[in-house]
N, C-alpha and C. Protein backbone atom coordinates (compact mmCIF):
# COMPACT_ATOMS: atom_id res chain seq x y z
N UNK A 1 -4.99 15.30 -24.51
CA UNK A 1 -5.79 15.03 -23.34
C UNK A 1 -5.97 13.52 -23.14
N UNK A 2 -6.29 12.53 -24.20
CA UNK A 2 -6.50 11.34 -24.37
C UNK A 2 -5.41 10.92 -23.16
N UNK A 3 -3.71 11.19 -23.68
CA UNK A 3 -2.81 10.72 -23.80
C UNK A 3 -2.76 10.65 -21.94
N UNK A 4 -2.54 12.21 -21.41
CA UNK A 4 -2.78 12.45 -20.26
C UNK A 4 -3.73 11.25 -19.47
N UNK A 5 -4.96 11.05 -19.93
CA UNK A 5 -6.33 10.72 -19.19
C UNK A 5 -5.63 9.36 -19.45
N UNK A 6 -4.99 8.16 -20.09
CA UNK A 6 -4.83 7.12 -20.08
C UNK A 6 -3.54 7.00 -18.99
N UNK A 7 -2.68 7.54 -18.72
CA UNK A 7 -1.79 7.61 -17.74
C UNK A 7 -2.34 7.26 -16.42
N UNK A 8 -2.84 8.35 -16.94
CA UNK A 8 -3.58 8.85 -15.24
C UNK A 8 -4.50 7.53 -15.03
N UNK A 9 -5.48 6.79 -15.60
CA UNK A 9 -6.39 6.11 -15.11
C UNK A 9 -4.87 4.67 -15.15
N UNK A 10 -4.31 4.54 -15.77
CA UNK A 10 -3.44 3.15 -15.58
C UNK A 10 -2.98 3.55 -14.25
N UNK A 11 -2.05 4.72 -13.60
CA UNK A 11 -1.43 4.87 -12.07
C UNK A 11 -2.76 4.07 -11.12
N UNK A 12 -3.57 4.76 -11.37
CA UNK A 12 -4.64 4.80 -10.57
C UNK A 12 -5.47 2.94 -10.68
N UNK A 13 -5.48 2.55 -11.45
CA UNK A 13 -5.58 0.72 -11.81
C UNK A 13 -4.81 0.44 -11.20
N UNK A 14 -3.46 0.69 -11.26
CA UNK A 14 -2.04 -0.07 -10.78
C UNK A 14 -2.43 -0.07 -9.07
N UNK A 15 -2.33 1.22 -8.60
CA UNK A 15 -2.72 1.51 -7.29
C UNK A 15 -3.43 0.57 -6.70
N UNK A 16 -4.80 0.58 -7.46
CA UNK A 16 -5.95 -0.40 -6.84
C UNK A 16 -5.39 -1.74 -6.88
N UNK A 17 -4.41 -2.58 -7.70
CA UNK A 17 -4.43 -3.79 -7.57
C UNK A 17 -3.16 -3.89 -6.61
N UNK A 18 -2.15 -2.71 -6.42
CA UNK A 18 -1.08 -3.08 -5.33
C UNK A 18 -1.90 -3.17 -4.23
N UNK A 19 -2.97 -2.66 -4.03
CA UNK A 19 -3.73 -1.80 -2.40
C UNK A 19 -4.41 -3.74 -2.46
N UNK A 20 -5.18 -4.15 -3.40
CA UNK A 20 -5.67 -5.10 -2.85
C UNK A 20 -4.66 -6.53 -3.08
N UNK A 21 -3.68 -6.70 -3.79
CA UNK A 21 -2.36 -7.81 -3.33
C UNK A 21 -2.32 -7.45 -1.94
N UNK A 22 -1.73 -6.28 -1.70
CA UNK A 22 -1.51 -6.25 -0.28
C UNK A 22 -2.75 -6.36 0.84
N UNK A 23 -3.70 -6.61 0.44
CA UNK A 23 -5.11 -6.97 1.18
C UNK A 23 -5.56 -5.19 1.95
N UNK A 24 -5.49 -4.55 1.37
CA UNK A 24 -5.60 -3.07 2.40
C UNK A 24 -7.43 -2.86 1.61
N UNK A 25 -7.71 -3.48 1.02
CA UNK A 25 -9.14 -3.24 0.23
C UNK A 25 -10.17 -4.17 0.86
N UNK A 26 -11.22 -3.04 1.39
CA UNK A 26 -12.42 -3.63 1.74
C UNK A 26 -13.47 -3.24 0.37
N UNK A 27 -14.23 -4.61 1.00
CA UNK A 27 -15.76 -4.38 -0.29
C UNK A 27 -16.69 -5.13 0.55
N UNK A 28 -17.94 -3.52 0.82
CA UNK A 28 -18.87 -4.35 1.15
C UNK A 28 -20.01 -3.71 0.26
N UNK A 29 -21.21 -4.37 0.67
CA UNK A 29 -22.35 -4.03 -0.17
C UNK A 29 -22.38 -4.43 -1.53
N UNK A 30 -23.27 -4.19 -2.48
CA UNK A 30 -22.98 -4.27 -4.12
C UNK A 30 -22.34 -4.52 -4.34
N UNK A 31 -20.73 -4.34 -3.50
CA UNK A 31 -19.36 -4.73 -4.68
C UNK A 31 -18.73 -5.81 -3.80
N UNK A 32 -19.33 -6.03 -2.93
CA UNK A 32 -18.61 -7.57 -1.54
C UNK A 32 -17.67 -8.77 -3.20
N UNK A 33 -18.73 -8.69 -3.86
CA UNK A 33 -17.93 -10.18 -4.42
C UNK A 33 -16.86 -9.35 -5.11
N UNK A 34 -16.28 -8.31 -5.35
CA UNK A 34 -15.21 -8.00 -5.81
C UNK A 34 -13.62 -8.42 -4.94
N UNK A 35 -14.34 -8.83 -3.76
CA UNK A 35 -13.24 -9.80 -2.91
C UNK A 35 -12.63 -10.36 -3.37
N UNK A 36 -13.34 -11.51 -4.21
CA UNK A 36 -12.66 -12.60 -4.48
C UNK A 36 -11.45 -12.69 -5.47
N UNK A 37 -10.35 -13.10 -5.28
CA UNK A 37 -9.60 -12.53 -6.15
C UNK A 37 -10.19 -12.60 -7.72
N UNK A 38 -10.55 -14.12 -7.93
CA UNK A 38 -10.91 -14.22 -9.64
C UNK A 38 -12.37 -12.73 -10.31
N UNK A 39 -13.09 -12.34 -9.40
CA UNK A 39 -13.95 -11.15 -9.29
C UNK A 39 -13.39 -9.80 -10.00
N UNK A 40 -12.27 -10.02 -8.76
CA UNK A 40 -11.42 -8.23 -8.86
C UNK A 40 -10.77 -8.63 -9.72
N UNK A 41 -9.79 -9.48 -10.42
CA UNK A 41 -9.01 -9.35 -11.50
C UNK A 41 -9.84 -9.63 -12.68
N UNK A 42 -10.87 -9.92 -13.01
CA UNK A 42 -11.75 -9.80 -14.17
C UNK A 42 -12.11 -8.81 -14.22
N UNK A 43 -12.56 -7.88 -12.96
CA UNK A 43 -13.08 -6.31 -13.15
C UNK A 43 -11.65 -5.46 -14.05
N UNK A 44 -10.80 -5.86 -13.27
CA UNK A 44 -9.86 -4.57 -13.41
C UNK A 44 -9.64 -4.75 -14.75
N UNK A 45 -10.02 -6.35 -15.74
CA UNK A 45 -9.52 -6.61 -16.94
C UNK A 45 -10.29 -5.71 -17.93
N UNK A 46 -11.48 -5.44 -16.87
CA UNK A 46 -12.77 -4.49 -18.02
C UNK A 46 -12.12 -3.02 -17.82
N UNK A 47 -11.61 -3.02 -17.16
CA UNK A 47 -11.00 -1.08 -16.98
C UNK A 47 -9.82 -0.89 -17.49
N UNK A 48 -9.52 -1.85 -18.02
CA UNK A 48 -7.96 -2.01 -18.99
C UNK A 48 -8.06 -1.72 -20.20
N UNK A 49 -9.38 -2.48 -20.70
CA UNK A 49 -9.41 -2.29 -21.97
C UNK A 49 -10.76 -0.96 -22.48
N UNK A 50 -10.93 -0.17 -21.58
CA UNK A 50 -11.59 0.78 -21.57
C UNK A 50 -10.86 2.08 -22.28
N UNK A 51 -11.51 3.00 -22.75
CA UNK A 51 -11.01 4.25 -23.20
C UNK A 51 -10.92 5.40 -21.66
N UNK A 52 -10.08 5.50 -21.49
CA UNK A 52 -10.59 6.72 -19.62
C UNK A 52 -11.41 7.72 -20.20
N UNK A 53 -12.00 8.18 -21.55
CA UNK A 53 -13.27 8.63 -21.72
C UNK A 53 -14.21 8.08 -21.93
N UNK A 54 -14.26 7.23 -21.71
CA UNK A 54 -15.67 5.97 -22.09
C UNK A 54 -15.76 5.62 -23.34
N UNK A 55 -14.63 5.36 -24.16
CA UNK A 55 -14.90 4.56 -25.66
C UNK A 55 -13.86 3.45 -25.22
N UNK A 56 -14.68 2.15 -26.06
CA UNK A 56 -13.86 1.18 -25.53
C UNK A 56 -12.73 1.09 -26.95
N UNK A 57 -11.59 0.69 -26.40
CA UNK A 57 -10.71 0.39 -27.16
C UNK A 57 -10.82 -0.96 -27.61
């Protein structure tokens, strides 16, 4: 299941950072500063090194 659930959440990372290179990503409210590029690529660095069950690796 691990193995599965880490696939699956990397497609789904990958996704989010093609969608916002290509600028197709809005953020407003609470997450507006995830705009900025240096923002969103520090976030996505915390969901990288995450477990997709919530233990961090």
């Amino acid at each position: 299941m691990r193995a599965l659930a880490r696939v699956f959440c990397g497609k789904v990372l990958a996704g989010l950072q093609q969608a916002f290179e290509r600028g197709e990503l809005r953020f407003a409210g609470s997450v507006a500063g995830l705009a900025a590029p240096g923002t969103f690529w520090a976030f996505c660095a915390t969901l990288h090194v995450q477990d997709p069950l919530g233990v961090e690796t």
